[in-house]
Protein backbone atom coordinates (compact mmCIF):
# COMPACT_ATOMS: atom_id res chain seq x y z
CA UNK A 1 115.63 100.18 97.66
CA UNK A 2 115.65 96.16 97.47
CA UNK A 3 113.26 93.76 95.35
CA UNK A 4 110.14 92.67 97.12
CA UNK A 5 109.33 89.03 96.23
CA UNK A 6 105.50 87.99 97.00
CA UNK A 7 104.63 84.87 98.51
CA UNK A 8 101.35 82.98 99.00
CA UNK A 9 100.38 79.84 101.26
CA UNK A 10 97.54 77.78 99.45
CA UNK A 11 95.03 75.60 101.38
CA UNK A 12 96.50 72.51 99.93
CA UNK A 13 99.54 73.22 102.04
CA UNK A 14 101.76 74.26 98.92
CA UNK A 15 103.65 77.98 99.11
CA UNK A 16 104.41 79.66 95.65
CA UNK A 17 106.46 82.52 95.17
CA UNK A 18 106.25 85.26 92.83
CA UNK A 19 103.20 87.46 91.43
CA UNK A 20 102.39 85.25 88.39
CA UNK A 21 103.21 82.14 89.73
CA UNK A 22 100.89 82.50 92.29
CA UNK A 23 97.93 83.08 90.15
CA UNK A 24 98.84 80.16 87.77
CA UNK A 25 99.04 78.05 90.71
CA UNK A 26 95.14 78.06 91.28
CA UNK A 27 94.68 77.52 94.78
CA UNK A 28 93.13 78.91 97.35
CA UNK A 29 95.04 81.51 98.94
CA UNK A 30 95.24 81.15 102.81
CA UNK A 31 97.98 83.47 103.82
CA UNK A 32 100.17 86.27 101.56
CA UNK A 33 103.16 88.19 102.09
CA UNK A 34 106.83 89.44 100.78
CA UNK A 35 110.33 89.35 101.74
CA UNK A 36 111.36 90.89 102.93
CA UNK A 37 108.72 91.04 105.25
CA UNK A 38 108.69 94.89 105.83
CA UNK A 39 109.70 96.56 102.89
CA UNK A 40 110.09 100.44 103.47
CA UNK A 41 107.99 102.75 101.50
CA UNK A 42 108.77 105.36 98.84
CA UNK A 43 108.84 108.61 100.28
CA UNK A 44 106.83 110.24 97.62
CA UNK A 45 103.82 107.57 98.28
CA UNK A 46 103.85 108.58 101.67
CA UNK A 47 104.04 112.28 101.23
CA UNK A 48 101.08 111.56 98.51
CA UNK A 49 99.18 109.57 101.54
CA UNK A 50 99.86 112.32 104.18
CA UNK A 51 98.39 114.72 101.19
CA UNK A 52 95.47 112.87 100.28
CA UNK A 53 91.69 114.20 100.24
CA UNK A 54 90.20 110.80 100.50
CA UNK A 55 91.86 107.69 100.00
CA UNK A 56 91.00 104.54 97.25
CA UNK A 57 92.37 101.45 97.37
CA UNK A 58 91.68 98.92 93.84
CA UNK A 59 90.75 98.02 91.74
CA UNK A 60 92.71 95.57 90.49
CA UNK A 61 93.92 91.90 91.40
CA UNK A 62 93.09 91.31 94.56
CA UNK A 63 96.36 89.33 95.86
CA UNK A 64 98.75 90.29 93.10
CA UNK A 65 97.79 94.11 93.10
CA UNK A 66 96.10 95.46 95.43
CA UNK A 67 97.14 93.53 98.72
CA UNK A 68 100.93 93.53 97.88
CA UNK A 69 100.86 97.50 98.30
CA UNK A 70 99.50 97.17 101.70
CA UNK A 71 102.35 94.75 102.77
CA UNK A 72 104.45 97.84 103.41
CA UNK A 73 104.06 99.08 107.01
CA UNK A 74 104.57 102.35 106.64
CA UNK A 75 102.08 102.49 103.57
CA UNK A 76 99.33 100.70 105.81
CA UNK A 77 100.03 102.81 108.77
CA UNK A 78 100.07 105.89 106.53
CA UNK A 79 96.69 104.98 105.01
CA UNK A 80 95.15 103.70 108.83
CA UNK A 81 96.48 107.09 110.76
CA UNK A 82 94.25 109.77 108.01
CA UNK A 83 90.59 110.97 108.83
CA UNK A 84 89.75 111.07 105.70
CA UNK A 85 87.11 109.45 103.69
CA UNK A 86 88.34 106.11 102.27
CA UNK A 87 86.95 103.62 99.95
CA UNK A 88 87.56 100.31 98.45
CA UNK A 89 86.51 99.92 94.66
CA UNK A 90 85.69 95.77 94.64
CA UNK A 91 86.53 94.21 91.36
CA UNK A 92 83.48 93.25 89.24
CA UNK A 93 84.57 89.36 88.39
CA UNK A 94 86.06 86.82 90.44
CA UNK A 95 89.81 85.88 89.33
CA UNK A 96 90.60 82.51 88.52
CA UNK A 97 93.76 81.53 90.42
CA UNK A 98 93.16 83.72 93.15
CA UNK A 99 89.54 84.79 94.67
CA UNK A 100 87.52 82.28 92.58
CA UNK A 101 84.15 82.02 94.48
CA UNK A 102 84.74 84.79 96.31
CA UNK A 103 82.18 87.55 97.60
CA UNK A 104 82.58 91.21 98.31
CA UNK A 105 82.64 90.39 101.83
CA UNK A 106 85.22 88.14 101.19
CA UNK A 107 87.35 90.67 99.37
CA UNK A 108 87.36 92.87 102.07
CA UNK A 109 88.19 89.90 104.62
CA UNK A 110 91.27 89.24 102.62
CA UNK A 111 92.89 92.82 102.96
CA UNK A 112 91.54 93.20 106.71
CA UNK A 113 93.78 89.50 107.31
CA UNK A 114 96.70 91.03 105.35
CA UNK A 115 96.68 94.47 106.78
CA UNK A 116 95.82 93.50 110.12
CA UNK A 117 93.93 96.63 110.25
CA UNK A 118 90.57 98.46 109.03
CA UNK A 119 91.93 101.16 106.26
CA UNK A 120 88.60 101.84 104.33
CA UNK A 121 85.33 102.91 105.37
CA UNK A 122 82.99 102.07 102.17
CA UNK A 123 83.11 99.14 99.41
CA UNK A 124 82.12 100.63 96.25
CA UNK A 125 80.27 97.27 94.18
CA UNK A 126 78.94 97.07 90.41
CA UNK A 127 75.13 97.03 90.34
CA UNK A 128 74.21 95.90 86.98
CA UNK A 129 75.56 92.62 85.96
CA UNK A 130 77.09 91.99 82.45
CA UNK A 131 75.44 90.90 79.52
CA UNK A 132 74.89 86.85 79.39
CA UNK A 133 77.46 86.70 76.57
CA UNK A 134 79.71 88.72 78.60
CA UNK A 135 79.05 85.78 81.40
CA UNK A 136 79.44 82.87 79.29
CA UNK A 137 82.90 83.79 78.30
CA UNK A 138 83.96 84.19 81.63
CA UNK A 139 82.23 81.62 83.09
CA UNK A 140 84.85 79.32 80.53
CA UNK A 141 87.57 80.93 82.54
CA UNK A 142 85.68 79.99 86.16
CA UNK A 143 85.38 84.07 86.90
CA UNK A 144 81.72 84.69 88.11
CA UNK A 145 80.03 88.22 89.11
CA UNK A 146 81.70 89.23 92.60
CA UNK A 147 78.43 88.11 94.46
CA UNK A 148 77.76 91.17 97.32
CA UNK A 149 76.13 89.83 100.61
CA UNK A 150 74.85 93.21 102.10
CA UNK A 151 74.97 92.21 106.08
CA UNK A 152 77.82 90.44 105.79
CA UNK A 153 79.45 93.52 104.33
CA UNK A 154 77.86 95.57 107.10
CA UNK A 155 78.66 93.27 109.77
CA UNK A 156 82.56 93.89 108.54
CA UNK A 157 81.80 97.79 109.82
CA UNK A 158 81.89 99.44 105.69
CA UNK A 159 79.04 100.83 103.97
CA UNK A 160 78.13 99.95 100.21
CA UNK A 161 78.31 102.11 97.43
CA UNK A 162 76.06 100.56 95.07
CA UNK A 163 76.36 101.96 91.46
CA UNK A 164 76.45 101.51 88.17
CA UNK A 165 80.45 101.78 86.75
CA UNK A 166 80.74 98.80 84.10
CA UNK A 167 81.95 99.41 80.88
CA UNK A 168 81.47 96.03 78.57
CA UNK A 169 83.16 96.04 75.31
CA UNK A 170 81.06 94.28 73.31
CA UNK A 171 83.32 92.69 70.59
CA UNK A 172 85.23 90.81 73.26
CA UNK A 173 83.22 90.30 76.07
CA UNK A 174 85.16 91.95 78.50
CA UNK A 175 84.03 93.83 81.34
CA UNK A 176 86.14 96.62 83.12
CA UNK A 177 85.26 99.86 85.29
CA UNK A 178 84.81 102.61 83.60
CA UNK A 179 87.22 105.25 84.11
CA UNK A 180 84.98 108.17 83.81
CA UNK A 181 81.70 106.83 85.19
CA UNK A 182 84.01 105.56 88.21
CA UNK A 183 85.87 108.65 88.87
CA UNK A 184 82.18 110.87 88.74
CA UNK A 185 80.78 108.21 91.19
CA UNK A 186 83.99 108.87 93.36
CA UNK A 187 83.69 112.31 93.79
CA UNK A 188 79.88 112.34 94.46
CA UNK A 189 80.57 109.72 97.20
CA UNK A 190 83.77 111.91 98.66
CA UNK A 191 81.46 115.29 98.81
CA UNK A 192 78.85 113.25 100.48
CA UNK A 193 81.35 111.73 103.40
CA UNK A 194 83.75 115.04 103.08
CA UNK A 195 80.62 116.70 104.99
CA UNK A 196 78.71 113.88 107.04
């Protein structure tokens, strides 16, 4: 196996390369991808693909995590070819230096572009948002509640799981998913699309 480099092209015409550079950059991503351009998958991940009872993609950073994965081909064609349930867990905040302002709908925009392809059938999105201390802090950073714009999700052919999956520590302000809540939520949404 080689090194996979990530690249991004930013609105203001600049192109940065590498995964930290291109979230200290602080542009607006308009294009992202890797050389080389088709990196070949791990065997194991696709074997674990091929294997897979439903599939979730995120959370995580949007163009330095979760979109990078999907670069590979065969890991995208892998996911695309299975009939099984699928799901996208959206992040809860915004990140600055890379989907600052951005929506759900726009989340899900950004890996379609990527991919090239549809490879999840529902977006699961935080209901309740977090606490307005937990909102002033990040609101110094310029991260904002991922706003969700139900037709405009719909309109992009994936259904919203709505729920409840925060965990906000309250020392610090910060707000993750909750790994437990998350997975329960999960597997109540895979038995309900396992038999629809």
């Amino acid at each position: 196996l080689s090194d996979v480099h990530l690249w991004a092209e930013l609105a203001d015409g600049r192109r940065i390369e590498g995964e930290s550079s291109i979230t200290e950059a602080r542009g607006k991503i308009v294009n992202i991808g890797c050389h080389p351009a088709n990196p070949p998958a791990l065997p194991k991940v696709l074997q674990a693909i091929e294997e897979a009872d439903f599939i979730i993609i995120g959370p995580g950073s949007l163009y330095t995590s979760v979109i990078p994965n999907l670069l590979v081909p065969e890991i995208a064609e892998a996911i695309a070819r299975r009939e099984v349930p699928s799901i996208y867990v959206c992040n809860i905040m915004t990140q600055p230096g890379e989907t600052e302002g951005y929506s759900v709908a726009d989340h899900i925009r950004a890996i379609d572009k990527a991919v090239g392809k549809k490879l999840f059938d529902a977006v699961l999105v935080q209901e309740k948002v977090p606490s307005a201390q937990a909102l002033i802090r990040y609101a110094q950073e310029n991260s904002n509640p991922v706003f969700l714009d139900r037709e405009d999700v719909k309109s992009l052919g994936r259904r919203v799981v709505f729920t409840n999956v925060m965990y906000e520590d309250k020392n610090t302000g910060f707000v993750r998913h909750d790994s437990q809540r998350l997975a329960q939520v999960l597997l109540r949404w895979y038995s309900r699309a396992h038999f629809e």
